[in-house]
C-alpha atoms as a PDB file:
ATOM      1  CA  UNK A   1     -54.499  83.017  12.901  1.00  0.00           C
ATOM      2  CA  UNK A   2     -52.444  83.485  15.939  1.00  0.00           C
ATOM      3  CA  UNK A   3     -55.939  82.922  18.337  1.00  0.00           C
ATOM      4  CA  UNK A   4     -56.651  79.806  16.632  1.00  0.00           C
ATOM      5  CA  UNK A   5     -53.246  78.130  18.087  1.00  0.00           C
ATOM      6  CA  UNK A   6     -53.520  79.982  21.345  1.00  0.00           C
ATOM      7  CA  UNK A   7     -57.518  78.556  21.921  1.00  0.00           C
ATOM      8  CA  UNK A   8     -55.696  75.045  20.874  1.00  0.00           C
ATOM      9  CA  UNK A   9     -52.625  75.804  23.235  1.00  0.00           C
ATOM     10  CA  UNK A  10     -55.088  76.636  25.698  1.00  0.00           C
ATOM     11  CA  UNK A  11     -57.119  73.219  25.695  1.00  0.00           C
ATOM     12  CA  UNK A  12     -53.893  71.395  25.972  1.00  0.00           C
ATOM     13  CA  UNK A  13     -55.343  68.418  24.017  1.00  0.00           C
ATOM     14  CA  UNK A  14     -52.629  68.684  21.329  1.00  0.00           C
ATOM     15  CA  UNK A  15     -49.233  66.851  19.875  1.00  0.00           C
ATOM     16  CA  UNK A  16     -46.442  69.230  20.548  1.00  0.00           C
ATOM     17  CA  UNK A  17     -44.381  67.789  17.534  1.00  0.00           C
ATOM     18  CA  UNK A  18     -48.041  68.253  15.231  1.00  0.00           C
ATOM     19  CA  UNK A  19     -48.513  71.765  15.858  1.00  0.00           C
ATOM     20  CA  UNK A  20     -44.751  73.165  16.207  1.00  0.00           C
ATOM     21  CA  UNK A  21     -45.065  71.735  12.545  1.00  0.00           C
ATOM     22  CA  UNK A  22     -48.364  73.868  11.593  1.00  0.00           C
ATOM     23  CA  UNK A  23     -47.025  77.080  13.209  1.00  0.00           C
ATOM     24  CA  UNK A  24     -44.249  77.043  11.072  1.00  0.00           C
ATOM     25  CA  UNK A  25     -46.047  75.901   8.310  1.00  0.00           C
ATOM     26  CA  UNK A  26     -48.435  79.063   8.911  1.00  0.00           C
ATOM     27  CA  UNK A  27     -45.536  81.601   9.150  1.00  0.00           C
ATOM     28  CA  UNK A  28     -44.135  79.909   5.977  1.00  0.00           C
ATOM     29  CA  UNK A  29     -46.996  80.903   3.907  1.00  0.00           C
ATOM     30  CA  UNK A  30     -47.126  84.463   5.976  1.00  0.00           C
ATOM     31  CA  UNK A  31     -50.124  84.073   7.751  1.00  0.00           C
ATOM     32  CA  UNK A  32     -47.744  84.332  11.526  1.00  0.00           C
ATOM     33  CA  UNK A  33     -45.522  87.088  11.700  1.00  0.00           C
ATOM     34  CA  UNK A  34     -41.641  86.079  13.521  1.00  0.00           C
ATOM     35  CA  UNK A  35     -42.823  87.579  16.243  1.00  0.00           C
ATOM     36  CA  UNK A  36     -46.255  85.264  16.275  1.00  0.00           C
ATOM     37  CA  UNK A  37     -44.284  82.020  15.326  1.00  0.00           C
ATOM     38  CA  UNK A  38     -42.175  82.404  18.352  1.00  0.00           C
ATOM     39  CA  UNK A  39     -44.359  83.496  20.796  1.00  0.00           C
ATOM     40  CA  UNK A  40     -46.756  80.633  19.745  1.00  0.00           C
ATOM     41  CA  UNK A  41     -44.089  77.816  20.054  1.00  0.00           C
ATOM     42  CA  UNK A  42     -42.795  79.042  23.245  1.00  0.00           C
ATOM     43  CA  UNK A  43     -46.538  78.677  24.223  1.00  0.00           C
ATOM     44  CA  UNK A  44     -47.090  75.290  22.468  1.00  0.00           C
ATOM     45  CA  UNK A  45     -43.423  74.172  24.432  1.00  0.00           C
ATOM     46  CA  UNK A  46     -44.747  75.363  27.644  1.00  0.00           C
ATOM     47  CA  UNK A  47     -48.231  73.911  27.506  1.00  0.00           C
ATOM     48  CA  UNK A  48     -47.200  70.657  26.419  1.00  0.00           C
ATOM     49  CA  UNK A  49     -44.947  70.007  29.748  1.00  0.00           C
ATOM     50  CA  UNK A  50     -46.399  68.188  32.247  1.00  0.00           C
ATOM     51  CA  UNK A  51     -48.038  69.235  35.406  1.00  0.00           C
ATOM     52  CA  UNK A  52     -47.624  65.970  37.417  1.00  0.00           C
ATOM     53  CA  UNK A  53     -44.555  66.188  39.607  1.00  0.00           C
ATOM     54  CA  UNK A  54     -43.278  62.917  38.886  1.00  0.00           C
ATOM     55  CA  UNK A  55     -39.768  63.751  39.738  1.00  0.00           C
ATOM     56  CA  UNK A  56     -41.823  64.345  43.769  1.00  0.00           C
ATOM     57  CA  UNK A  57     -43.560  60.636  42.810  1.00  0.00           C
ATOM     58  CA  UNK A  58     -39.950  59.193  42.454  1.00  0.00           C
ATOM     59  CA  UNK A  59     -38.338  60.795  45.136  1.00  0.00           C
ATOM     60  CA  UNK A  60     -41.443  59.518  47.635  1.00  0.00           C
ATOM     61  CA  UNK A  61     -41.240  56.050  46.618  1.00  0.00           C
ATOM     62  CA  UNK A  62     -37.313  55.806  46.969  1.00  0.00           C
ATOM     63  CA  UNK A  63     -37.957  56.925  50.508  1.00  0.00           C
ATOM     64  CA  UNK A  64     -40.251  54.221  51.037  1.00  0.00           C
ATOM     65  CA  UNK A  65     -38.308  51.520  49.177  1.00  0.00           C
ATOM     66  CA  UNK A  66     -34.972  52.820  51.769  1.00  0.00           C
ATOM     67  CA  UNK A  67     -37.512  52.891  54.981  1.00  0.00           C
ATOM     68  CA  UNK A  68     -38.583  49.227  53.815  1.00  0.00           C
ATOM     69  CA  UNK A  69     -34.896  48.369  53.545  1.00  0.00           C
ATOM     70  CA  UNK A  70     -34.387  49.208  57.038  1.00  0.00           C
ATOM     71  CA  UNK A  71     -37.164  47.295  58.271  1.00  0.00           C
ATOM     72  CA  UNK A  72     -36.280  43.780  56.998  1.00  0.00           C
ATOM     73  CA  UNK A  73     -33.453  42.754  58.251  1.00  0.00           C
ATOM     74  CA  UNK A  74     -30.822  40.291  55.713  1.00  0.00           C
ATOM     75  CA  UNK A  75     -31.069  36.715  57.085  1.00  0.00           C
ATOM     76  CA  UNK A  76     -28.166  35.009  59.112  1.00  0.00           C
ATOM     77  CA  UNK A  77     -25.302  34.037  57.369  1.00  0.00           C
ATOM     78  CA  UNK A  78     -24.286  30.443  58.311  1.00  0.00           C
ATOM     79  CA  UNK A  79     -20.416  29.379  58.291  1.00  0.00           C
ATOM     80  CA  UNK A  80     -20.696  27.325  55.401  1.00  0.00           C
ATOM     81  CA  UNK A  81     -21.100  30.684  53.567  1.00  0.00           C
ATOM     82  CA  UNK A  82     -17.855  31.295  54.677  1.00  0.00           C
ATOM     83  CA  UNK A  83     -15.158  28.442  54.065  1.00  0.00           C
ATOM     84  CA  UNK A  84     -12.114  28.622  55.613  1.00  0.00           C
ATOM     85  CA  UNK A  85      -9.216  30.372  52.828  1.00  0.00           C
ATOM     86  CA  UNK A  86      -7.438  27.444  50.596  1.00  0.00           C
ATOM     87  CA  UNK A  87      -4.515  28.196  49.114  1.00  0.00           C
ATOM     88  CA  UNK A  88      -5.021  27.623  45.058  1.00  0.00           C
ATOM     89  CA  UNK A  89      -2.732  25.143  43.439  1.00  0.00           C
ATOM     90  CA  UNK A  90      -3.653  26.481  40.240  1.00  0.00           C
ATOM     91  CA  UNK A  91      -5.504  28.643  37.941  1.00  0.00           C
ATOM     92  CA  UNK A  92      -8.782  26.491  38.346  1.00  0.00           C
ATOM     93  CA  UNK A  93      -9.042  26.876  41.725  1.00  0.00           C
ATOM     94  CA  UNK A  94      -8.227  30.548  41.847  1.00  0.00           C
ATOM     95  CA  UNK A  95     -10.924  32.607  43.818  1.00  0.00           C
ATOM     96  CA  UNK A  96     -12.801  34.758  41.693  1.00  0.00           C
ATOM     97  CA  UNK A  97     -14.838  37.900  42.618  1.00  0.00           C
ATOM     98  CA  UNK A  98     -17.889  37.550  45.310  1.00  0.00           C
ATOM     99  CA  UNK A  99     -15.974  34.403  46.841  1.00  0.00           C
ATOM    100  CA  UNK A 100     -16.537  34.574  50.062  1.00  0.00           C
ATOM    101  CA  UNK A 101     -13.687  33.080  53.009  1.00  0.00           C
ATOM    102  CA  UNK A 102     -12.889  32.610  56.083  1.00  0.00           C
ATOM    103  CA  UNK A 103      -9.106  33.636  56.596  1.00  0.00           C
ATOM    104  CA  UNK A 104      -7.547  33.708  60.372  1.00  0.00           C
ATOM    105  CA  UNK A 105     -11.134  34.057  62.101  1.00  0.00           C
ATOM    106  CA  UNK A 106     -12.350  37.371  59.858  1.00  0.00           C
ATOM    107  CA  UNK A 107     -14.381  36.983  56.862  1.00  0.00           C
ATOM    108  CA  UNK A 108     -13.495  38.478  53.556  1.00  0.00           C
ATOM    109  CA  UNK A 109     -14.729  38.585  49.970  1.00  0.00           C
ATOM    110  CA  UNK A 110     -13.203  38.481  46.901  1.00  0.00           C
ATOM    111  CA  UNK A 111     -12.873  41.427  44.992  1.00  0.00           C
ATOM    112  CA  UNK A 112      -9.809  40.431  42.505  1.00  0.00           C
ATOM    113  CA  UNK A 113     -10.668  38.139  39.303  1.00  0.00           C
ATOM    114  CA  UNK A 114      -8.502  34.965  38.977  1.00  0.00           C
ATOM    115  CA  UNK A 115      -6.986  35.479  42.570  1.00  0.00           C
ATOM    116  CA  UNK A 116      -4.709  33.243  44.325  1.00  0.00           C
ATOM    117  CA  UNK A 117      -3.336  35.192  47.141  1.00  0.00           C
ATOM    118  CA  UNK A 118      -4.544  35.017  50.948  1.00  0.00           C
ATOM    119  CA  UNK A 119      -5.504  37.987  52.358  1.00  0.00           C
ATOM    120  CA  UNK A 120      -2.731  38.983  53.765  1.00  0.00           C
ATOM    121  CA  UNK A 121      -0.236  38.501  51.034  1.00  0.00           C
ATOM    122  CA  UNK A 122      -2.426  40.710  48.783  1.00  0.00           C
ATOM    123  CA  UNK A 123      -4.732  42.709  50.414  1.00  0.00           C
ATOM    124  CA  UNK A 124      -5.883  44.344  47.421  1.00  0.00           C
ATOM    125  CA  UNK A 125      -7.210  41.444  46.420  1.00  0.00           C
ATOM    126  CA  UNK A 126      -9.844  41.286  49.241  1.00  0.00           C
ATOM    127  CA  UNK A 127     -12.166  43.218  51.230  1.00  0.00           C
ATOM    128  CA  UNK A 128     -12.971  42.571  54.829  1.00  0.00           C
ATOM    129  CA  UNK A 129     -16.240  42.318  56.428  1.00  0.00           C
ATOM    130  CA  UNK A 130     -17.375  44.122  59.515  1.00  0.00           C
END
């Protein structure tokens, strides 16, 4: 019995989760010794896993999607991007996070939900762009 599975291993035309079920349903009915039944599922396990490196694939292609990143470069910003910092008068016009302002001639953006404070009287509340 035992060279039947191995000659089916061996093709490795098979679903893993289809014969892991017949080897134990062989050493069930004692046709596969313990010894046989592991042996042969270690054998099934290993023959089912792939040979492809696709972990290599992956890796490659997030090389070439960074080296592609370099290459274009992000278009201009314009100053209307950038307003000049208002201060809110109230909890409609508070800036909210990815707002982007202008605030004594350096740009910052938003990184504080509901916020109403400039840049310098909370920090915190923004970050400042290079």
């Amino acid at each position: 019995m035992k060279e039947m599975f191995e000659r089916v291993i061996a093709l490795k035309n098979y679903d893993l989760k289809t014969l892991l079920v017949n080897i134990d349903q062989y050493h069930i009915e004692g046709r596969l010794t313990d010894e046989e039944r592991l042996d042969l599922t270690m054998q099934a396990r290993k023959g089912a896993e792939p040979e492809y490196d696709y972990a290599g694939e992956i890796n490659a292609l997030w090389a070439a999607v960074r080296k592609l990143q370099q290459m274009v470069k992000p278009p201009a910003e314009d100053d209307e991007a950038w307003p000049e910092f208002v201060q809110p008068t109230h909890a409609g016009t508070a800036y909210q996070v990815g707002d982007k302002v202008t605030f004594q001639g350096e740009r910052y953006i938003c990184v504080l939900a509901h916020c109403v404070w400039s840049p310098a009287d909370y920090p915190a509340g923004w970050e400042k762009q290079a």
